[in-house]
N, C-alpha and C. Protein backbone atom coordinates (compact mmCIF):
# COMPACT_ATOMS: atom_id res chain seq x y z
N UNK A 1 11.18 -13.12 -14.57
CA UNK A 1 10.46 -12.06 -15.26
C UNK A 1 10.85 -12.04 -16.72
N UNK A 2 12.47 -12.37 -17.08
CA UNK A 2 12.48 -12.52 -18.36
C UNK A 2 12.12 -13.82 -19.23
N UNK A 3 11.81 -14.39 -18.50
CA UNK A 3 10.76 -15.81 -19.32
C UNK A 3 9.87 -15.06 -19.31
N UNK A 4 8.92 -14.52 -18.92
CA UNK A 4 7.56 -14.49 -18.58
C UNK A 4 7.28 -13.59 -19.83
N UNK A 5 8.32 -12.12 -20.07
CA UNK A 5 8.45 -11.11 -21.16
C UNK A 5 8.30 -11.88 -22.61
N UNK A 6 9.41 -13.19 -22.29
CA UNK A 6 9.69 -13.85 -23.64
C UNK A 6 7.95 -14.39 -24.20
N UNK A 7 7.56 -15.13 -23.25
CA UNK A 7 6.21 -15.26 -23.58
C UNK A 7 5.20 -14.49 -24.24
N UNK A 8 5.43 -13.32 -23.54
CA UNK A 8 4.31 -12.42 -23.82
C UNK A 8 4.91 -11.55 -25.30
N UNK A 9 6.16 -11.94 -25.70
CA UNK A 9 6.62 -11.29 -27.10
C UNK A 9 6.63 -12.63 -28.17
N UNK A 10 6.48 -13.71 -27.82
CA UNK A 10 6.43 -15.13 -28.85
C UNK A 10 4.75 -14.89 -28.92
N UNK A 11 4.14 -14.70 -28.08
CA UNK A 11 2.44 -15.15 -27.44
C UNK A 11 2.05 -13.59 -29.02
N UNK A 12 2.51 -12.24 -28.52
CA UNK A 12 2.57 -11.08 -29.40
C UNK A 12 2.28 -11.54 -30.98
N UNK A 13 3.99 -11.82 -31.36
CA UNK A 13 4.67 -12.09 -32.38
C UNK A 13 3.29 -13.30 -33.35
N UNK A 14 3.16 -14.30 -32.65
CA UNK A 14 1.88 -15.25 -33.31
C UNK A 14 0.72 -14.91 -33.81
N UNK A 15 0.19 -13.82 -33.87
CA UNK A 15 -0.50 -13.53 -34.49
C UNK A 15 -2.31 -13.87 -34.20
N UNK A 16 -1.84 -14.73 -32.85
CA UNK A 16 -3.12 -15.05 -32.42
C UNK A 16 -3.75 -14.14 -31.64
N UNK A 17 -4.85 -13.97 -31.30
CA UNK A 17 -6.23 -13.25 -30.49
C UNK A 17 -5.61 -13.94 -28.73
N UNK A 18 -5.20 -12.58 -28.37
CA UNK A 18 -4.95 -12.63 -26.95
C UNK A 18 -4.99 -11.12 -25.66
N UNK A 19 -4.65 -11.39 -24.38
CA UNK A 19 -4.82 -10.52 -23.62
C UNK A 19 -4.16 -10.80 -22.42
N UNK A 20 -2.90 -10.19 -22.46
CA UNK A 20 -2.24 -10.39 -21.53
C UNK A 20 -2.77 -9.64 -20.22
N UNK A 21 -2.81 -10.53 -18.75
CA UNK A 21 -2.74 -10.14 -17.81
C UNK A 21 -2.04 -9.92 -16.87
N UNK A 22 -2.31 -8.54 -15.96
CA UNK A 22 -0.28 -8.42 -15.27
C UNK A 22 -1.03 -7.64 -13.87
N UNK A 23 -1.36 -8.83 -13.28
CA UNK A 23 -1.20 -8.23 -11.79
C UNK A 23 -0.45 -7.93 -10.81
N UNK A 24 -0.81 -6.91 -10.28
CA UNK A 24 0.73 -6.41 -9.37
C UNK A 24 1.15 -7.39 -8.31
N UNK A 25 0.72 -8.13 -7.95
CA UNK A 25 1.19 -9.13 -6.31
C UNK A 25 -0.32 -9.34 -6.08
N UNK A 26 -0.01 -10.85 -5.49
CA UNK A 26 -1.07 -11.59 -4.98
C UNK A 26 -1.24 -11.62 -3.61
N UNK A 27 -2.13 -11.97 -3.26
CA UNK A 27 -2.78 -12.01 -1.87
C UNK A 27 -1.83 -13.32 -1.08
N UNK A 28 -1.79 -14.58 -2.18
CA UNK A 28 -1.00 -15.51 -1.81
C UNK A 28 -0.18 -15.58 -1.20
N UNK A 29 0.89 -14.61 -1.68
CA UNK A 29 2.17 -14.08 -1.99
C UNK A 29 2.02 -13.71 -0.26
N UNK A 30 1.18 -12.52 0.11
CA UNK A 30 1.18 -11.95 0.71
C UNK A 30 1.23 -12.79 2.87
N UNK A 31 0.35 -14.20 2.29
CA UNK A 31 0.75 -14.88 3.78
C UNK A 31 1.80 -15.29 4.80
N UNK A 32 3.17 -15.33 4.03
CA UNK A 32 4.20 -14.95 4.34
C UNK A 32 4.34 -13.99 5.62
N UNK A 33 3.39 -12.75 5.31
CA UNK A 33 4.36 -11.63 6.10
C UNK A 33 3.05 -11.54 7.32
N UNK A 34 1.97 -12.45 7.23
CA UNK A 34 1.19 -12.77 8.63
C UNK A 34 2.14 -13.73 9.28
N UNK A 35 2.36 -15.00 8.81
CA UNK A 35 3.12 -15.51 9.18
C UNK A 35 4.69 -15.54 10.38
N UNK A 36 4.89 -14.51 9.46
CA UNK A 36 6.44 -14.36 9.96
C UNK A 36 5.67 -13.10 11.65
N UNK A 37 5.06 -12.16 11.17
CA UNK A 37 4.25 -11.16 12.36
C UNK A 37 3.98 -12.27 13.49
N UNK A 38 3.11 -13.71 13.36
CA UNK A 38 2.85 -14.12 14.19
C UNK A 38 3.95 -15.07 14.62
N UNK A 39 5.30 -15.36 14.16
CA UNK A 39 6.67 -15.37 14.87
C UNK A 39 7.27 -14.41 15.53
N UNK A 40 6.88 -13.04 15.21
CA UNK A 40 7.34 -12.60 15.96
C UNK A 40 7.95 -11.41 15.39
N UNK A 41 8.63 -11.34 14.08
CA UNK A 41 9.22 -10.48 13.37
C UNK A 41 9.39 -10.70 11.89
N UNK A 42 9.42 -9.95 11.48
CA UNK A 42 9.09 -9.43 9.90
C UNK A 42 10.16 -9.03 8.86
N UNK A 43 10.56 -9.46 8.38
CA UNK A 43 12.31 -9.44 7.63
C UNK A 43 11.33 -8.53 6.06
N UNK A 44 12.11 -7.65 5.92
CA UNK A 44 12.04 -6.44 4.51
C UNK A 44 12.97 -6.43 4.02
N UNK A 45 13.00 -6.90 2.22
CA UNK A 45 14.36 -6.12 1.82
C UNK A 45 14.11 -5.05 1.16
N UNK A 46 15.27 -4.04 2.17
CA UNK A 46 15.42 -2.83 1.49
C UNK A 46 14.58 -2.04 2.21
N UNK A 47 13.99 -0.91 2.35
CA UNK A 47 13.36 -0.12 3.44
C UNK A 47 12.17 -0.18 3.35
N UNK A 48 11.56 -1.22 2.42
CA UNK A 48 10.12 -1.68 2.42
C UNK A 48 9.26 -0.54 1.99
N UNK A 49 9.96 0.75 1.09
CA UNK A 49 9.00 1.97 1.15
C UNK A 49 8.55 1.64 -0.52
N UNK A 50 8.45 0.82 -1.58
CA UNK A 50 8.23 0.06 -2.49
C UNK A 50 6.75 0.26 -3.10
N UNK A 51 5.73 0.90 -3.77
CA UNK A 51 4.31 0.55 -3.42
C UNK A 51 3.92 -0.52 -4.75
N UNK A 52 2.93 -1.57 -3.99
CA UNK A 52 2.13 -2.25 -4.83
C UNK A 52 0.50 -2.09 -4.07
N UNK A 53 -0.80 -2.91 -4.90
CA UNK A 53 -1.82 -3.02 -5.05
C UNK A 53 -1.98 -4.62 -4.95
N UNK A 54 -1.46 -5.57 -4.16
CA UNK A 54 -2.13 -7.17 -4.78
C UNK A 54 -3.23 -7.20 -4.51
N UNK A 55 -3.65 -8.67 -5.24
CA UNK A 55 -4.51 -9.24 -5.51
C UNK A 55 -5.40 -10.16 -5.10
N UNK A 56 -6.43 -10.30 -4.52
CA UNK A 56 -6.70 -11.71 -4.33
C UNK A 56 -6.83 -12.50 -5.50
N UNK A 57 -7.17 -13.56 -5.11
CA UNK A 57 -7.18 -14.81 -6.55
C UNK A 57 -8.20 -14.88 -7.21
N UNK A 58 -9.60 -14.86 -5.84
CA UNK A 58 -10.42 -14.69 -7.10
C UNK A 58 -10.98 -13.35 -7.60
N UNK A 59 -10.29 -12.28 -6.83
CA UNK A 59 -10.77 -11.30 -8.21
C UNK A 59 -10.14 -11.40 -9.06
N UNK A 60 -8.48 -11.53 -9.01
CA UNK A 60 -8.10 -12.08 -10.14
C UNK A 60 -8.77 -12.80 -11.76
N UNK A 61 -9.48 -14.03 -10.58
CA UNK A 61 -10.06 -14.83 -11.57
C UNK A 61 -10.96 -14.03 -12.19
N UNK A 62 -11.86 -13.37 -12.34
CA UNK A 62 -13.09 -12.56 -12.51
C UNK A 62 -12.30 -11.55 -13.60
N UNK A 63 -10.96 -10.84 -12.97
CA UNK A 63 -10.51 -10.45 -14.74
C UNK A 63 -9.92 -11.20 -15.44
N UNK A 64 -9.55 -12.59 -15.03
CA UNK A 64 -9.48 -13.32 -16.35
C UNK A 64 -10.38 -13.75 -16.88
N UNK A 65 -11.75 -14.25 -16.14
CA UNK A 65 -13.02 -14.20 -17.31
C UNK A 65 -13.29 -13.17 -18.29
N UNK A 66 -12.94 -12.00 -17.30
CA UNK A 66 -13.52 -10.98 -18.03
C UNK A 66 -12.68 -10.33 -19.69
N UNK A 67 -11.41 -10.61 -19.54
CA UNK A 67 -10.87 -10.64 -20.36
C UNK A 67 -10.69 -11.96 -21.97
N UNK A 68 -11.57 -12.29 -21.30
CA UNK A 68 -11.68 -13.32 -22.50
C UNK A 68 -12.59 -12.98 -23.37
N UNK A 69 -13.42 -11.83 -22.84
CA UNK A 69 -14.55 -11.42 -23.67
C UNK A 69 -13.81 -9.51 -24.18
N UNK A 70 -12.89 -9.15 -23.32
CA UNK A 70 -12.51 -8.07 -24.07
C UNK A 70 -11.75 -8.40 -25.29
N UNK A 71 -11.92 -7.61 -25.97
CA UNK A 71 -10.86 -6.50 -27.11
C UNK A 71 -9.52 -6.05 -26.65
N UNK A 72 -9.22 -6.16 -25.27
CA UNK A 72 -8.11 -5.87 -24.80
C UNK A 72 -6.83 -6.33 -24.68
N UNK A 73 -5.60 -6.09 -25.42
CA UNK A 73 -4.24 -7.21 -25.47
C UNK A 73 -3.65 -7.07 -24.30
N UNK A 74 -4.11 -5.84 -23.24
CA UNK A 74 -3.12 -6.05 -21.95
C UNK A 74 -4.02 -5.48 -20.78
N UNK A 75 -4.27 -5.66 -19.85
CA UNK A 75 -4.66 -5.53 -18.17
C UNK A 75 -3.74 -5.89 -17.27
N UNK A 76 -4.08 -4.82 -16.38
CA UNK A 76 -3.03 -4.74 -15.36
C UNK A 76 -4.26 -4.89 -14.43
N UNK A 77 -3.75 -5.82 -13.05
CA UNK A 77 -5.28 -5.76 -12.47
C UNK A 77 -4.36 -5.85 -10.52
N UNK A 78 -4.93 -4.69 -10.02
CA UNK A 78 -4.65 -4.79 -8.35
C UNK A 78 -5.72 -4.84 -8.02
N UNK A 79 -5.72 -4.95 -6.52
CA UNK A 79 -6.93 -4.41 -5.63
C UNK A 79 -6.81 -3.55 -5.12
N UNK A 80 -7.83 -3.52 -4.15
CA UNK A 80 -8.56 -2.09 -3.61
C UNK A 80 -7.43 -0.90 -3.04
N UNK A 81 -6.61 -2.01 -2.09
CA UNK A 81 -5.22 -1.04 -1.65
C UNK A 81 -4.03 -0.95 -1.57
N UNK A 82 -3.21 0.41 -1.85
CA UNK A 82 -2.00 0.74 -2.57
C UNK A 82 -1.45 1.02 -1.41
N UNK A 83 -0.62 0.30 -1.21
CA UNK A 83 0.57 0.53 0.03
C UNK A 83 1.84 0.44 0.20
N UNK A 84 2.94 0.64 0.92
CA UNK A 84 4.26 -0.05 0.81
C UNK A 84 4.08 -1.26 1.30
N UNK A 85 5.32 -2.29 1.27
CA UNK A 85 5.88 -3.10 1.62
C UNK A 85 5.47 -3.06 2.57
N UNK A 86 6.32 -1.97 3.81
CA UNK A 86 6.26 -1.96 5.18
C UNK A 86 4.92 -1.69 5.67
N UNK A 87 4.17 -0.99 5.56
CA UNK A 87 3.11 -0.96 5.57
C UNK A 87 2.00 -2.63 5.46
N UNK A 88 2.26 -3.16 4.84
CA UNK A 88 2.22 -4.82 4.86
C UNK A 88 1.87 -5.49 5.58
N UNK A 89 3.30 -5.36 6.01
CA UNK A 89 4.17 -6.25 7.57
C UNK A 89 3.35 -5.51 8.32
N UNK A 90 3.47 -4.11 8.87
CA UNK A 90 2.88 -3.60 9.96
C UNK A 90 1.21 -3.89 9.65
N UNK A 91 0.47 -3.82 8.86
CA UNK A 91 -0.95 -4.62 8.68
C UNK A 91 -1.31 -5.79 9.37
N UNK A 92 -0.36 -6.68 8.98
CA UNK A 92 -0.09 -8.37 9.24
C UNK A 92 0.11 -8.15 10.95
N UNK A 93 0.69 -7.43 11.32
CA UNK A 93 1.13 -7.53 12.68
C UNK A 93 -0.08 -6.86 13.64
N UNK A 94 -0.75 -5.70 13.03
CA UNK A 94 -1.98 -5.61 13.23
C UNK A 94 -3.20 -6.55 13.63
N UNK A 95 -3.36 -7.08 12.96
CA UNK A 95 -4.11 -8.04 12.64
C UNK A 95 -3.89 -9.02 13.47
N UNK A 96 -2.69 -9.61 14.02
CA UNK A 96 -3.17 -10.26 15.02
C UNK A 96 -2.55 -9.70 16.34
N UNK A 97 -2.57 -8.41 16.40
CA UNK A 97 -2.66 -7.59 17.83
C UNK A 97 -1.37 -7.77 18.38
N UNK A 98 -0.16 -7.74 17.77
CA UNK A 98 1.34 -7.68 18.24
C UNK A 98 2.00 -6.32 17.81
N UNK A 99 2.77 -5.36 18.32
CA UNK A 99 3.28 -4.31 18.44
C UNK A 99 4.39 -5.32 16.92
N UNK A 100 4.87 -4.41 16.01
CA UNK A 100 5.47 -4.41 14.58
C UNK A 100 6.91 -4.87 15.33
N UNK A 101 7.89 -5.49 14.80
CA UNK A 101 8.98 -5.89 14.79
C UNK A 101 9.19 -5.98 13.60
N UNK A 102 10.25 -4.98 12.81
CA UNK A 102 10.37 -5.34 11.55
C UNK A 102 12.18 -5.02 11.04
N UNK A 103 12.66 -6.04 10.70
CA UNK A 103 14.15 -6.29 10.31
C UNK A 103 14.27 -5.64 8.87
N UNK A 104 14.86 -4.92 8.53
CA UNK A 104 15.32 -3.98 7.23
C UNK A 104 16.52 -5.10 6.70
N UNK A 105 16.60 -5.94 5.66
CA UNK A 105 17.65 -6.15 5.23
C UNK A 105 18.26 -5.30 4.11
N UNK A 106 19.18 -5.13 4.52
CA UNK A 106 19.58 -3.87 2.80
C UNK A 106 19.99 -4.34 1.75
N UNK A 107 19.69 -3.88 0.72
CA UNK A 107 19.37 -4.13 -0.51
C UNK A 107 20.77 -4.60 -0.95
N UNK A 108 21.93 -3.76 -0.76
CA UNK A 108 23.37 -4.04 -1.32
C UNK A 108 23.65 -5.55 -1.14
N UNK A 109 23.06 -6.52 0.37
CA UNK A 109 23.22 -7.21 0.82
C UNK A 109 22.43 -8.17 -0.05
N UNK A 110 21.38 -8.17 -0.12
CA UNK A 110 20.36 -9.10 -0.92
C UNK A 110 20.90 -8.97 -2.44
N UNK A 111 21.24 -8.13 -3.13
CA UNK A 111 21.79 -8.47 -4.34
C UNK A 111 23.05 -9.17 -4.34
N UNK A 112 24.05 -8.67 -3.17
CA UNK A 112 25.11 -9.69 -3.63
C UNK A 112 25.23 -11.28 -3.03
N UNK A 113 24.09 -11.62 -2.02
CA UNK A 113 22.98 -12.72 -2.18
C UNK A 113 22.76 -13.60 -3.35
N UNK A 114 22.33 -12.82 -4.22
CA UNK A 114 21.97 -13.00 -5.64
C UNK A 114 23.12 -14.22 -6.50
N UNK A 115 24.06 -13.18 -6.15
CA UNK A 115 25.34 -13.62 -7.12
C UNK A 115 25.91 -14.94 -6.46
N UNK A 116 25.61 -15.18 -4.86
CA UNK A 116 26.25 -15.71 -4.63
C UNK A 116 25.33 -16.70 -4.48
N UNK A 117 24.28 -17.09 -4.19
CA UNK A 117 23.22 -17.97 -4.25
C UNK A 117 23.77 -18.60 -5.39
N UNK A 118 23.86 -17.60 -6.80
CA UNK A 118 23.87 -18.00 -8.27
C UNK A 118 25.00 -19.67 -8.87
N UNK A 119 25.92 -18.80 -7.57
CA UNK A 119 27.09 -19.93 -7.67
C UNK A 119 26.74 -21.70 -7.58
N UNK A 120 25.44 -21.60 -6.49
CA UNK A 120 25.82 -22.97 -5.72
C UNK A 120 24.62 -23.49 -6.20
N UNK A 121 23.38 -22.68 -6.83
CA UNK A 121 21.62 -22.91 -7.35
C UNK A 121 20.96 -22.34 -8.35
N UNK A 122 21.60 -22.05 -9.48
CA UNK A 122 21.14 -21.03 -10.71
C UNK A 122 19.38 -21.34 -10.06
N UNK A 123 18.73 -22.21 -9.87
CA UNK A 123 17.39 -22.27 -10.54
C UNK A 123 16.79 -21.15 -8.94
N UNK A 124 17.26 -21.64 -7.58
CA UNK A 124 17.16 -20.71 -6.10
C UNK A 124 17.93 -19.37 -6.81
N UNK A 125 18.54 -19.41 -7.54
CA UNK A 125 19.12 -17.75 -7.66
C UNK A 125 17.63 -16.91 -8.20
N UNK A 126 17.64 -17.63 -9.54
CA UNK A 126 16.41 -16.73 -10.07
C UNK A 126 15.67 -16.32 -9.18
N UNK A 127 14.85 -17.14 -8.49
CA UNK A 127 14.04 -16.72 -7.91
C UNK A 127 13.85 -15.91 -7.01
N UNK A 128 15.12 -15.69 -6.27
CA UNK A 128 15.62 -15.01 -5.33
C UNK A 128 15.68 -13.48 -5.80
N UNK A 129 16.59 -13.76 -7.12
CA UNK A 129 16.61 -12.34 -7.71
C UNK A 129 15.44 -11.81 -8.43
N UNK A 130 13.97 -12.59 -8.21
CA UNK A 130 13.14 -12.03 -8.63
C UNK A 130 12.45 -11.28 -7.72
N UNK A 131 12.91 -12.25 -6.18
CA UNK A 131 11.95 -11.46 -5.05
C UNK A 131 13.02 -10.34 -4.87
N UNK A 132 13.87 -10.27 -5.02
CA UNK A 132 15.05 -9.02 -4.59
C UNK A 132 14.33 -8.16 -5.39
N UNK A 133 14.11 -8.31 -6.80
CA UNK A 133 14.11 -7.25 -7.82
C UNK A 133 12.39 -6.39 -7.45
N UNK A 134 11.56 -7.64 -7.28
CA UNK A 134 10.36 -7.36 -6.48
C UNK A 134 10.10 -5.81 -5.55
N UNK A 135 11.17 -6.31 -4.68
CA UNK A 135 11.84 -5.30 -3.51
C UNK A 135 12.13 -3.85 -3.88
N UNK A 136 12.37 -3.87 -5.42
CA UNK A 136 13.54 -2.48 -5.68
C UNK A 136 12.46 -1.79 -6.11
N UNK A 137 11.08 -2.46 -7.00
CA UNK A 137 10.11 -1.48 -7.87
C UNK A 137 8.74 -0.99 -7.60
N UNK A 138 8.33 -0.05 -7.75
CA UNK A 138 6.62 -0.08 -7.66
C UNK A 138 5.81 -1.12 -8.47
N UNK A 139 4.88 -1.45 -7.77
CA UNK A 139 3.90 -2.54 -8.85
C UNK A 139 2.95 -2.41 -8.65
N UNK A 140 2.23 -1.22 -9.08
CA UNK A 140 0.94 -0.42 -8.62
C UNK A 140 -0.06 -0.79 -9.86
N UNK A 141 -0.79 -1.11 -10.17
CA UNK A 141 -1.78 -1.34 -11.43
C UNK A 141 -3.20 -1.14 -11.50
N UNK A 142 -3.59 -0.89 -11.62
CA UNK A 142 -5.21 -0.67 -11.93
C UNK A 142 -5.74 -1.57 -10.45
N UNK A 143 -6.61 -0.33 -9.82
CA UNK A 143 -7.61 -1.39 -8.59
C UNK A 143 -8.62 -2.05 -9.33
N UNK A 144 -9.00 -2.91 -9.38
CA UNK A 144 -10.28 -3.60 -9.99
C UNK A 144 -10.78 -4.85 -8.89
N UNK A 145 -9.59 -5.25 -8.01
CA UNK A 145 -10.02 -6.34 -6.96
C UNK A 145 -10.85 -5.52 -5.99
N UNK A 146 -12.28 -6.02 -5.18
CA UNK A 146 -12.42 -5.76 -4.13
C UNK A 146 -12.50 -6.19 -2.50
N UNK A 147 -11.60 -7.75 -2.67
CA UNK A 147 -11.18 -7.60 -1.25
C UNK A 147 -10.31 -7.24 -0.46
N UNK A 148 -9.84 -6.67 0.36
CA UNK A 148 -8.64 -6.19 1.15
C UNK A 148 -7.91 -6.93 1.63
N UNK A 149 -6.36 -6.73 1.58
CA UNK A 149 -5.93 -7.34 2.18
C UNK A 149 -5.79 -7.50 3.55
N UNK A 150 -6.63 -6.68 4.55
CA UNK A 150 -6.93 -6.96 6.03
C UNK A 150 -7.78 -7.74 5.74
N UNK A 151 -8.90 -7.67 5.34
CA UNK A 151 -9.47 -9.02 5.27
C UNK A 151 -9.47 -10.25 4.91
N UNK A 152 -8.51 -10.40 3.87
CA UNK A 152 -7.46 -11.59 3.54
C UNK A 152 -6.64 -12.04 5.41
N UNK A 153 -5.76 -11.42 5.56
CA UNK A 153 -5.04 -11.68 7.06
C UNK A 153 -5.95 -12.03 7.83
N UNK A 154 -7.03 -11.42 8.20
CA UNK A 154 -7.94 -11.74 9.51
C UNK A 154 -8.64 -13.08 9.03
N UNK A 155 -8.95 -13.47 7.96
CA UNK A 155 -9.41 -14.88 7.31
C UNK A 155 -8.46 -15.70 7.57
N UNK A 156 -7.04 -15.73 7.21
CA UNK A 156 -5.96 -16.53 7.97
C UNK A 156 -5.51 -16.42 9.71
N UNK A 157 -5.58 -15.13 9.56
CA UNK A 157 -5.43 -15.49 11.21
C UNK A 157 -6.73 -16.35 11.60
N UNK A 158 -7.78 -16.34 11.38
CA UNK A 158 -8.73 -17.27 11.78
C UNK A 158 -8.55 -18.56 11.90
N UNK A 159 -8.36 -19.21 10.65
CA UNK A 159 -7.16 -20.15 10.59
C UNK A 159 -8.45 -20.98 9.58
């Protein structure tokens, strides 16, 4: 996340005609936690009570066209629905008709994860501590997507 900042303050700083886009979580992102439902159980860090809005990709795409024609230096772009974490998982598990199994890892645990990942994989740390940090915040942004993410899951569970 702090590369990404650095960008968007060098990208600023230049003086060029731009429009940053900042969607809350992707749909992508999101196959994971069908996945893991149709193993069987569902690993959360932290009590999963967290809210975001993702995205699919191509509405996504549709505000990045669309932003090429705004006036606008920043968009924040979710879809249709704002939920927790846990809420998610229990969707995903929905969806393909299994009663929720869901593992709470706690947060104290996943950060000092972090540090210790850091030791043996700086480049697996980051990332780790990005999905940890993921975990700790709201990432709620403007709805502008309109597919759902049940309908995202039931398209994969389809296969």
């Amino acid at each position: 996340m702090r590369a990404h900042e650095k960008v968007v303050e060098a990208l600023e700083a230049s003086g060029l005609a731009h429009c940053i886009v900042r969607p809350s979580g992707y749909f992508s992102d999101m196959g994971v936690l069908l996945d893991m439902a149709k193993r069987g159980r569902s690993f959360l860090l932290g009590a999963g009570a967290n809210r975001f809005n993702p995205i699919h990709g191509a509405d996504l795409a549709e505000v990045c066209v669309d932003a090429m024609a705004s006036h606008e230096t920043e968009i924040g772009a979710g879809g249709p629905d704002t939920m927790t974490q846990r809420q998610a998982a229990e969707l995903a598990f929905d969806v393909i008709g299994k009663p929720p199994k869901i593992v709470v890892l706690p947060m104290w645990l996943m950060r000092g994860g972090v540090g210790l990942i850091g030791l043996l994989n700086t480049q697996f740390s980051d990332l780790f501590e990005f999905i940890v940090t993921a975990g700790e915040i709201d990432g709620v942004a403007p709805s502008v997507g309109t597919t759902t993410l049940r309908s995202y899951f039931e398209e994969l569970a389809a296969g």
